[in-house]
N, C-alpha and C. Protein backbone atom coordinates (compact mmCIF):
# COMPACT_ATOMS: atom_id res chain seq x y z
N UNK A 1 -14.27 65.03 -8.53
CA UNK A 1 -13.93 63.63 -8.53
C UNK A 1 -13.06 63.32 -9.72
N UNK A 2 -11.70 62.33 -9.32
CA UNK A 2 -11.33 61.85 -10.42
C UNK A 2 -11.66 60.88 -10.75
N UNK A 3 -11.76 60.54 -12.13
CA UNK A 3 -12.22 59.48 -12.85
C UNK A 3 -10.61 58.58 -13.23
N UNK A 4 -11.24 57.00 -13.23
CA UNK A 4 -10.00 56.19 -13.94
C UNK A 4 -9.60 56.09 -15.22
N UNK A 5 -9.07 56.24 -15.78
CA UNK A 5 -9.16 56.32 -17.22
C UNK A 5 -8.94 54.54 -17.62
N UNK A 6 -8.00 53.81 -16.66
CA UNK A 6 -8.01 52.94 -17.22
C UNK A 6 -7.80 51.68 -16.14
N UNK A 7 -7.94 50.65 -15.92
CA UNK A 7 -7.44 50.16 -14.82
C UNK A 7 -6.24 49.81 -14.57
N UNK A 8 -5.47 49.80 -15.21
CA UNK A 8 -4.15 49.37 -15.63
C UNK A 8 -3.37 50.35 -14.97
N UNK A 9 -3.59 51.79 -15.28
CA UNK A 9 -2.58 52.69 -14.02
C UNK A 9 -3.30 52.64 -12.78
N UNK A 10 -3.85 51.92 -12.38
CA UNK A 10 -4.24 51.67 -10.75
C UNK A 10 -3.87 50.97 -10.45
N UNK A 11 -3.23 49.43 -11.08
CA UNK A 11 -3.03 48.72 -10.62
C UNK A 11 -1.10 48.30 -11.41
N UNK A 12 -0.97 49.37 -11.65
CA UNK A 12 0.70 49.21 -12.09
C UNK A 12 1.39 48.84 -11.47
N UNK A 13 1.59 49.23 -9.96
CA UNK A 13 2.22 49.16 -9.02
C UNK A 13 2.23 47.69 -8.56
N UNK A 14 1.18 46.89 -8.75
CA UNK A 14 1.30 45.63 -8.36
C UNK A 14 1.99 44.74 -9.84
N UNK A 15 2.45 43.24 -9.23
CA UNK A 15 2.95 42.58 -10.31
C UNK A 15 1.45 41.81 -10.33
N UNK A 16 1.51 41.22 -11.42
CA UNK A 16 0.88 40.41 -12.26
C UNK A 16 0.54 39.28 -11.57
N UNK A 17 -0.28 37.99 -11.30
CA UNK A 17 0.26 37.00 -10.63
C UNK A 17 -0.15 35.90 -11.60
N UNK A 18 0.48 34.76 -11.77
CA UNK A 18 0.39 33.84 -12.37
C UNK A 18 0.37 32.86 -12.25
N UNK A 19 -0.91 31.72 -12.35
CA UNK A 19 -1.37 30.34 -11.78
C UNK A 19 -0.37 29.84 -12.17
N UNK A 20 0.23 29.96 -12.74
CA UNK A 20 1.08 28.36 -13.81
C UNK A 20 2.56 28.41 -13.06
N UNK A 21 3.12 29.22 -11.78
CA UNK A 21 3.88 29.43 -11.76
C UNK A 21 4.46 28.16 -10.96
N UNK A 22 3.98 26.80 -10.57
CA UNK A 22 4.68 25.56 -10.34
C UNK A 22 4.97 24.57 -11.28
N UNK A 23 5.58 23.81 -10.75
CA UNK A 23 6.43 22.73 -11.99
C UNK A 23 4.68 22.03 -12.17
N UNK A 24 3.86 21.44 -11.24
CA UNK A 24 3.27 20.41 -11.33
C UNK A 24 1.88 21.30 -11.82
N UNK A 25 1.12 21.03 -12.89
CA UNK A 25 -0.06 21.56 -12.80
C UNK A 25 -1.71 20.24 -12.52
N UNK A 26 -2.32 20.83 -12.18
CA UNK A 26 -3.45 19.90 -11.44
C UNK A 26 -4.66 19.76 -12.43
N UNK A 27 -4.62 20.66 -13.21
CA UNK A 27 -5.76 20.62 -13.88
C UNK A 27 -5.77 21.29 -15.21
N UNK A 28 -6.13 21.00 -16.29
CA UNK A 28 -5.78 21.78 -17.47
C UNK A 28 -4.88 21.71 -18.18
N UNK A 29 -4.93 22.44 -19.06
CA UNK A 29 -3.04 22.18 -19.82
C UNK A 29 -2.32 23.51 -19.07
N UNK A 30 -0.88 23.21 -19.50
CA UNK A 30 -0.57 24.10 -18.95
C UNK A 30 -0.16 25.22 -20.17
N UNK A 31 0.47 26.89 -20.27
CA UNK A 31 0.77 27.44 -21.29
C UNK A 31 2.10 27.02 -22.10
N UNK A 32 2.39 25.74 -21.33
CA UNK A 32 3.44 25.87 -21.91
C UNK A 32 3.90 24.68 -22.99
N UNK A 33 2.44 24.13 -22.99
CA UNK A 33 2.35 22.73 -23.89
C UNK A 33 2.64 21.34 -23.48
N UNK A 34 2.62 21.61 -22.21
CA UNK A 34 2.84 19.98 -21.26
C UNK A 34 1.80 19.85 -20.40
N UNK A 35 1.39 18.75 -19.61
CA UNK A 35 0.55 18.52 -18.94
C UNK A 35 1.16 18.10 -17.06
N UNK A 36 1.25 18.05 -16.10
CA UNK A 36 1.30 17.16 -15.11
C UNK A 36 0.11 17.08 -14.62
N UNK A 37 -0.23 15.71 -14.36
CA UNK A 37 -1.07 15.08 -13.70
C UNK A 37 -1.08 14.46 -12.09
N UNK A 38 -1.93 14.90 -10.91
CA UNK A 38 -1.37 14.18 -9.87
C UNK A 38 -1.71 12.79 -10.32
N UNK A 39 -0.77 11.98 -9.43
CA UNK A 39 -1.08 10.50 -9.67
C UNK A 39 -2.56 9.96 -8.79
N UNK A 40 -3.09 9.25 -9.46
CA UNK A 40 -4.78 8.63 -8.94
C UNK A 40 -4.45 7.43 -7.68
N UNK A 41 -5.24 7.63 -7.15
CA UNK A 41 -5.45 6.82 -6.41
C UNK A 41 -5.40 5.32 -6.97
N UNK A 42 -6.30 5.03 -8.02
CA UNK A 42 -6.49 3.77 -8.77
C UNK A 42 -4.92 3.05 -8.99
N UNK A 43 -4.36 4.40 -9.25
CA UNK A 43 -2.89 3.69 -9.44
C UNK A 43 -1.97 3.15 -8.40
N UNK A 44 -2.51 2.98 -7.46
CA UNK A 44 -2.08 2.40 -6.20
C UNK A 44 -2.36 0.96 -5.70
N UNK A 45 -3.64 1.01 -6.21
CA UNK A 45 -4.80 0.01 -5.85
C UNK A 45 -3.99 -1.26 -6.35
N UNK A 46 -3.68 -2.14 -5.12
CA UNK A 46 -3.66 -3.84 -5.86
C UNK A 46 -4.54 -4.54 -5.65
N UNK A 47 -5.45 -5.54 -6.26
CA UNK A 47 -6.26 -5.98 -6.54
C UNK A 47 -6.15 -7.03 -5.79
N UNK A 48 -6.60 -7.63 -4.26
CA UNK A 48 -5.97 -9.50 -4.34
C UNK A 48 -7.16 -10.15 -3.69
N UNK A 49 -6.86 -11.53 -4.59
CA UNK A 49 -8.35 -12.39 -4.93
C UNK A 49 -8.41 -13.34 -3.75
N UNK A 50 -9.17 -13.11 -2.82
CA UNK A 50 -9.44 -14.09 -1.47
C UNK A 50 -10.57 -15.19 -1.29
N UNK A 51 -10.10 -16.71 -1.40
CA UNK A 51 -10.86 -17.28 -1.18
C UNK A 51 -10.81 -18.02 0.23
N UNK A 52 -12.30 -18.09 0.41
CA UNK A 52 -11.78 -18.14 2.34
C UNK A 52 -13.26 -19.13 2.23
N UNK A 53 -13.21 -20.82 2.80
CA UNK A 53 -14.03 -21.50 2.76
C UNK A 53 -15.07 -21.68 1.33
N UNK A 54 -14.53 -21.66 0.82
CA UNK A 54 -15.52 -21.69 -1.12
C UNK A 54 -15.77 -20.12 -1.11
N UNK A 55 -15.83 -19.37 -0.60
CA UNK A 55 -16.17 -18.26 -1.00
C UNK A 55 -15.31 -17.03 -1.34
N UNK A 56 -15.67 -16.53 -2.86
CA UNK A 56 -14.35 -15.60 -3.44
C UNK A 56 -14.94 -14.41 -2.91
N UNK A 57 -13.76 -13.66 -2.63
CA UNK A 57 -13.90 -12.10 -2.40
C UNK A 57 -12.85 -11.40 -3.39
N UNK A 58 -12.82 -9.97 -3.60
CA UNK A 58 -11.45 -9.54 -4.42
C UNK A 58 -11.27 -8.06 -3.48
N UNK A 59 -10.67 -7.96 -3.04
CA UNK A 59 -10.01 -6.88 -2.15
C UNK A 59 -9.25 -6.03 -2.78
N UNK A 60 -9.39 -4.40 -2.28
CA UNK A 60 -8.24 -3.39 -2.61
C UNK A 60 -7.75 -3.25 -1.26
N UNK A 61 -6.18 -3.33 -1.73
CA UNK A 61 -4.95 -2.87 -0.76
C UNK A 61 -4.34 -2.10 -1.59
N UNK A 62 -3.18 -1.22 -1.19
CA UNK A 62 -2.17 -0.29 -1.21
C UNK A 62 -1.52 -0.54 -1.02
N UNK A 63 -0.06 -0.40 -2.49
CA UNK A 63 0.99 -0.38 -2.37
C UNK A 63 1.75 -0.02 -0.86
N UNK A 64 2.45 -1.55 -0.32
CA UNK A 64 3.58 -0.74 1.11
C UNK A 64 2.76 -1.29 2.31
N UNK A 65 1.24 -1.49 2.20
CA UNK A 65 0.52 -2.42 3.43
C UNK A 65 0.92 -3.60 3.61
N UNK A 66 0.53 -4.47 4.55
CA UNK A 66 0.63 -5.94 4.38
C UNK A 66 -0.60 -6.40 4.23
N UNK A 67 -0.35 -7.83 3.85
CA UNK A 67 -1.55 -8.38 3.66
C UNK A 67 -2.17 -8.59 4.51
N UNK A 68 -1.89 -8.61 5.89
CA UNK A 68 -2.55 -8.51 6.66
C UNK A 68 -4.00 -7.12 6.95
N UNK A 69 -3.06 -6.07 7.07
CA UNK A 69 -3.68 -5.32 7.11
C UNK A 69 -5.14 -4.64 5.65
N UNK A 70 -4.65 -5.27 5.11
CA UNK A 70 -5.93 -5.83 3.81
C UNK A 70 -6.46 -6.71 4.19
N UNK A 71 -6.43 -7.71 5.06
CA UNK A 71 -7.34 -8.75 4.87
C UNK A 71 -8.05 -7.80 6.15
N UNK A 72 -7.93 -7.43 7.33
CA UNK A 72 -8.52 -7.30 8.91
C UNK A 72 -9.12 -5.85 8.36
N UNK A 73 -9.13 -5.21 7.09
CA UNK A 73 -9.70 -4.12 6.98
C UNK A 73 -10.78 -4.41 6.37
N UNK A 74 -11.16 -5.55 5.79
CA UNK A 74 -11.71 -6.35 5.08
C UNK A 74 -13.04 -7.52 5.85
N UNK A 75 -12.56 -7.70 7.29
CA UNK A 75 -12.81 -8.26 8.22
C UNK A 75 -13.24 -9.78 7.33
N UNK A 76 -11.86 -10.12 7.00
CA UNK A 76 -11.50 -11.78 6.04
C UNK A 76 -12.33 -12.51 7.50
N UNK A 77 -13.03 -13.64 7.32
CA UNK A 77 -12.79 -14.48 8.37
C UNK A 77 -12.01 -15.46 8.61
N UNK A 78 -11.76 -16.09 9.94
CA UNK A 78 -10.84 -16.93 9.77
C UNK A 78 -9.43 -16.72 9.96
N UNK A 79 -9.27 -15.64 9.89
CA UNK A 79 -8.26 -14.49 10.39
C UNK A 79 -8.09 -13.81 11.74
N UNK A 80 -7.59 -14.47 13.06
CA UNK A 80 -7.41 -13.89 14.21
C UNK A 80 -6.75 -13.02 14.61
N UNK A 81 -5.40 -13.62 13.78
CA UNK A 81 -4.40 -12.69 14.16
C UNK A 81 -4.40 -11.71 15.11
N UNK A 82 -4.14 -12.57 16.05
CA UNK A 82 -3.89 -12.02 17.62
C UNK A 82 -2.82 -11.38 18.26
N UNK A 83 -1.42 -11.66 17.52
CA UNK A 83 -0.22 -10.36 17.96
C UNK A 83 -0.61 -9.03 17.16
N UNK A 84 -1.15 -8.94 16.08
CA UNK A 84 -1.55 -8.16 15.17
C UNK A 84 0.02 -7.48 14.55
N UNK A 85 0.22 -8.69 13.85
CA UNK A 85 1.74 -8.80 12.96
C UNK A 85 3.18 -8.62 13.23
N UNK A 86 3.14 -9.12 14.55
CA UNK A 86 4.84 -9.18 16.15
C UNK A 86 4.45 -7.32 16.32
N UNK A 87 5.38 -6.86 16.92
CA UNK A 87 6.18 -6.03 17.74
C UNK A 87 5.59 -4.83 16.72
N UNK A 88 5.19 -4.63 15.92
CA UNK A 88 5.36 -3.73 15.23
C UNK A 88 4.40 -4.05 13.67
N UNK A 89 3.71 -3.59 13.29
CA UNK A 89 2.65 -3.97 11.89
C UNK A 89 4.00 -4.30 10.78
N UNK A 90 4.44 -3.07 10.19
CA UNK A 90 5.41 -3.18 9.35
C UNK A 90 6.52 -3.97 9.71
N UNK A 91 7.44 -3.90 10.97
CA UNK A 91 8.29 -4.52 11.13
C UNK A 91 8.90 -6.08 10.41
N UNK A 92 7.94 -7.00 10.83
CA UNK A 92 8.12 -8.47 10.37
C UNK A 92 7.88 -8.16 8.13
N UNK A 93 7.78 -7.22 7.41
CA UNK A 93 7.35 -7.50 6.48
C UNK A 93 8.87 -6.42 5.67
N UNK A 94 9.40 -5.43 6.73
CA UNK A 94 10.63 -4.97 6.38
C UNK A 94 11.57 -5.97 5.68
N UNK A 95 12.76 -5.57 4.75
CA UNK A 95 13.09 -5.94 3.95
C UNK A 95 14.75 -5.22 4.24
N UNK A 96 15.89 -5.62 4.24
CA UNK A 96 15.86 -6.63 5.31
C UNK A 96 15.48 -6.58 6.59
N UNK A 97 14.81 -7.83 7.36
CA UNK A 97 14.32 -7.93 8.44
C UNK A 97 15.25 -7.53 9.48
N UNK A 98 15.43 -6.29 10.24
CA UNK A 98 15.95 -5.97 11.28
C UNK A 98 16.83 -7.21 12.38
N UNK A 99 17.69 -7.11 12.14
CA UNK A 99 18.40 -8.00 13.42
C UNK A 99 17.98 -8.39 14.82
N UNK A 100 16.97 -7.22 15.35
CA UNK A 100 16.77 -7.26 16.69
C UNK A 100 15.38 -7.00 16.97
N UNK A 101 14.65 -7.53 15.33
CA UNK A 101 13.34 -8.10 15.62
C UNK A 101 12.46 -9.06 15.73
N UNK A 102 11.80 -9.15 16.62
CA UNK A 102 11.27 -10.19 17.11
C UNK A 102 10.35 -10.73 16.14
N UNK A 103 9.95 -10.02 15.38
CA UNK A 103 9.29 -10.64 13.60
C UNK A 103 7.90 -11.01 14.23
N UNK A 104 7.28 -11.70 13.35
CA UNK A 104 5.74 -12.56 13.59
C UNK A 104 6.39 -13.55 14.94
N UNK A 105 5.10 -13.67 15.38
CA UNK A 105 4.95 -14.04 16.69
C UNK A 105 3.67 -15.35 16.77
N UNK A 106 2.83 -15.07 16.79
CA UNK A 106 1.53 -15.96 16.72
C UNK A 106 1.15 -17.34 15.30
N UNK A 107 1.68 -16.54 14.42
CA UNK A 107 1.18 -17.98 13.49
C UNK A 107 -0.36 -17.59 13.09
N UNK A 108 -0.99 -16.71 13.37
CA UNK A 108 -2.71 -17.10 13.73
C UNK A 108 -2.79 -16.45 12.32
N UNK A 109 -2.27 -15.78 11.57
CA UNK A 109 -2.43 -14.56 9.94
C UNK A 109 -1.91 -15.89 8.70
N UNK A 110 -1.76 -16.98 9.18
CA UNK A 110 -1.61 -17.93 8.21
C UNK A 110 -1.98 -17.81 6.78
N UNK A 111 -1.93 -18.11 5.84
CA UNK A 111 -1.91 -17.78 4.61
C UNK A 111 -1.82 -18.91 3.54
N UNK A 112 -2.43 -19.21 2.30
CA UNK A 112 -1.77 -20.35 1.65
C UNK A 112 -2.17 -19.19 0.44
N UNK A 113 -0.69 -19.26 -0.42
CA UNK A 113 -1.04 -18.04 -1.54
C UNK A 113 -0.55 -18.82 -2.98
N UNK A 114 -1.38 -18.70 -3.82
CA UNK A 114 -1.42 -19.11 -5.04
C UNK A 114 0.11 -19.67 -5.56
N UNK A 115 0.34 -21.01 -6.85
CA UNK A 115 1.82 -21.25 -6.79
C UNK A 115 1.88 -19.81 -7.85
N UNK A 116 1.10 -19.86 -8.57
CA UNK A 116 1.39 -18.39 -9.54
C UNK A 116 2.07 -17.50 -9.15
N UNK A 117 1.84 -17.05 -7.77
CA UNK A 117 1.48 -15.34 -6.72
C UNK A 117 2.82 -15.64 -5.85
N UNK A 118 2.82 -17.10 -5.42
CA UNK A 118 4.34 -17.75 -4.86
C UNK A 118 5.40 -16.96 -5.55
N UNK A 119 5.51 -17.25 -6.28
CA UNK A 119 6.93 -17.59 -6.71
C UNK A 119 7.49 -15.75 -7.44
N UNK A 120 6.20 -15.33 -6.70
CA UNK A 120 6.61 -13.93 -6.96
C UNK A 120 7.10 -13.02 -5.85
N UNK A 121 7.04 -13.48 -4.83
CA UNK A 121 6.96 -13.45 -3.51
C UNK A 121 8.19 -13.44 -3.41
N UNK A 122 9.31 -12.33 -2.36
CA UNK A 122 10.48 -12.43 -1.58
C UNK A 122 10.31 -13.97 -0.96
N UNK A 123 11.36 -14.69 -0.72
CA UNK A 123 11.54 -15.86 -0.14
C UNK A 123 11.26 -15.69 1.16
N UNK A 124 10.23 -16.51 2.20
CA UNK A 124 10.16 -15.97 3.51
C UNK A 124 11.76 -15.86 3.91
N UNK A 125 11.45 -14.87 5.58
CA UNK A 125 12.49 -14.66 5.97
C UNK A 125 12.05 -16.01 7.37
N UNK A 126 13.80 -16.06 7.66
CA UNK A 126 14.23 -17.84 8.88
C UNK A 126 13.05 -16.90 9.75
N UNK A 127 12.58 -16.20 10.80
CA UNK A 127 12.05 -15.95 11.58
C UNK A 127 10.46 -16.18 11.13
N UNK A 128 9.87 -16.19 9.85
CA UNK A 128 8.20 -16.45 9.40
C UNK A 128 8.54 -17.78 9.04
N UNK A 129 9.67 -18.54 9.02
CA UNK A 129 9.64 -20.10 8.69
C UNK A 129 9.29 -20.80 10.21
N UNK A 130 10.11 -20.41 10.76
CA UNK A 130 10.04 -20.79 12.42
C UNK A 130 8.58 -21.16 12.50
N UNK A 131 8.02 -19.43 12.71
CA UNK A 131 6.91 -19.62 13.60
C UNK A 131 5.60 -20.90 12.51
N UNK A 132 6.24 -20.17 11.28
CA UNK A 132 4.89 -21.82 10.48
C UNK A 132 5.05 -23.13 11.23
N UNK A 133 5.97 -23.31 10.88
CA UNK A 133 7.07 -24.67 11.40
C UNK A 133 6.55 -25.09 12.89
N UNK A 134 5.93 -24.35 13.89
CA UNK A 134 5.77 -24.34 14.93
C UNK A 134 4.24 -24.42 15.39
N UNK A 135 3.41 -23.99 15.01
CA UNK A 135 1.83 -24.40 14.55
C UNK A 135 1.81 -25.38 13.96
N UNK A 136 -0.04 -25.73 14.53
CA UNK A 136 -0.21 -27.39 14.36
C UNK A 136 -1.38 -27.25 13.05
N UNK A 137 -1.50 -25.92 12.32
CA UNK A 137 -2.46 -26.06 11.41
C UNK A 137 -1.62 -26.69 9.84
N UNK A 138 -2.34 -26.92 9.06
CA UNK A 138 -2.26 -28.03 7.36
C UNK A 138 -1.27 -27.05 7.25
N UNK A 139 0.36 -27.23 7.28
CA UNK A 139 1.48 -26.20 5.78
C UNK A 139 1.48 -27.25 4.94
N UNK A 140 1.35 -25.70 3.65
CA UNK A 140 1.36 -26.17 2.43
C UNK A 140 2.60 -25.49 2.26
N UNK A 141 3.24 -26.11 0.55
CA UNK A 141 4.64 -25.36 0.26
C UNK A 141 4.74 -23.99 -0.16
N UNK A 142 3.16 -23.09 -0.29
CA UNK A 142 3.09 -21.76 -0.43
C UNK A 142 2.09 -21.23 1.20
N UNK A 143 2.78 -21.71 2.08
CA UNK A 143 2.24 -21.22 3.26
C UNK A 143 2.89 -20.01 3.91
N UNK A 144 2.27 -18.70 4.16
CA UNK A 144 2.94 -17.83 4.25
C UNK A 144 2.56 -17.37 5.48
N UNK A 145 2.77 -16.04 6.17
CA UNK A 145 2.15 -15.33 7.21
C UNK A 145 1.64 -14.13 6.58
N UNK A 146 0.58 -13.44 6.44
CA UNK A 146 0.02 -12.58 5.96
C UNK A 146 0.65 -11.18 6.53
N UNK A 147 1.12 -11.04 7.89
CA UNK A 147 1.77 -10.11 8.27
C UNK A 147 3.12 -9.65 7.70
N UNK A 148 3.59 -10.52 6.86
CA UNK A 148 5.07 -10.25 6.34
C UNK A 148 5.34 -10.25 4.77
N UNK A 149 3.93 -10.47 4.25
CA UNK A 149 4.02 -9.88 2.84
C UNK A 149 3.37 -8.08 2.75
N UNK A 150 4.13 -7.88 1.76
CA UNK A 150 4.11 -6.21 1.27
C UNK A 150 3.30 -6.41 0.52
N UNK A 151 2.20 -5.41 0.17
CA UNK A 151 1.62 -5.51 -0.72
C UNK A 151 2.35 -4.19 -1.84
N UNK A 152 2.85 -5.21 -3.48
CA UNK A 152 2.97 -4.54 -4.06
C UNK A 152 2.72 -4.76 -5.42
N UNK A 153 3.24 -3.81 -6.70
CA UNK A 153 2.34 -4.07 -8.48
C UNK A 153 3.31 -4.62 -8.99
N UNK A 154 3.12 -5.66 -9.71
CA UNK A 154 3.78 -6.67 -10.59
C UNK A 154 3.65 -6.62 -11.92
């Protein structure tokens, strides 16, 4: 029988392999005196404060949803929203609004959003003025459609 003398000539023939060999590392430092970190979830998270009949709630949504889809994940009441945000979820909240879309439809995702939170807000687009304009519920001058705001960090 031969014996190994060492492990190193058994395994010469192979290369070496080395964790660190991507740009991004996940955990640890890396050898080379920098760090990458994936980005957290938390850092996504927008925070928005819902009051619905005297009663406060505070909701997480994600950057790029609408508010809609934060509030009905949320099961807000008071919230029907029965086209479930026109033709398309994202569509009516696109930026610019597509020419040959039919946008919000129903009116029912109504909204009255803070003057603070207003005036931070893209200006509605003529097609979410319409349909307010066209319902018989209270507009206020921060009356919005919940389907056509983005949720994003300020």
């Amino acid at each position: 029988k031969k014996m190994i003398k060492s492990f190193s000539s058994v395994f010469k023939k192979y290369k070496p392999v080395s964790l660190f060999n991507s740009s991004k590392f996940f955990a640890g430092d890396s050898p080379y005196g920098h760090v990458h970190k994936p980005p957290k979830v938390a850092d996504h998270i927008v925070w928005i404060n819902v009051i619905t009949d005297g009663r406060y709630q505070r909701l997480a949504g994600f950057e790029g949803e609408t508010l809609l889809t934060v509030l009905q994940r949320y099961n807000v009441e008071g919230l029907p929203a029965t086209c479930g945000g026109g033709e398309d979820q994202e569509t009516p909240s696109a930026r610019p609004v597509h020419p040959s879309a039919i946008g919000p439809m129903c009116g029912a995702c109504h909204v009255i959003i803070d003057k603070v939170w207003y005036s931070k807000l893209e200006p509605p687009h003529e097609l979410e003025t319409h349909v307010i304009e066209q319902h018989v519920y209270e507009i206020h001058a921060t009356s919005r459609l919940a389907c056509t705001i983005e949720i994003e960090k300020w």
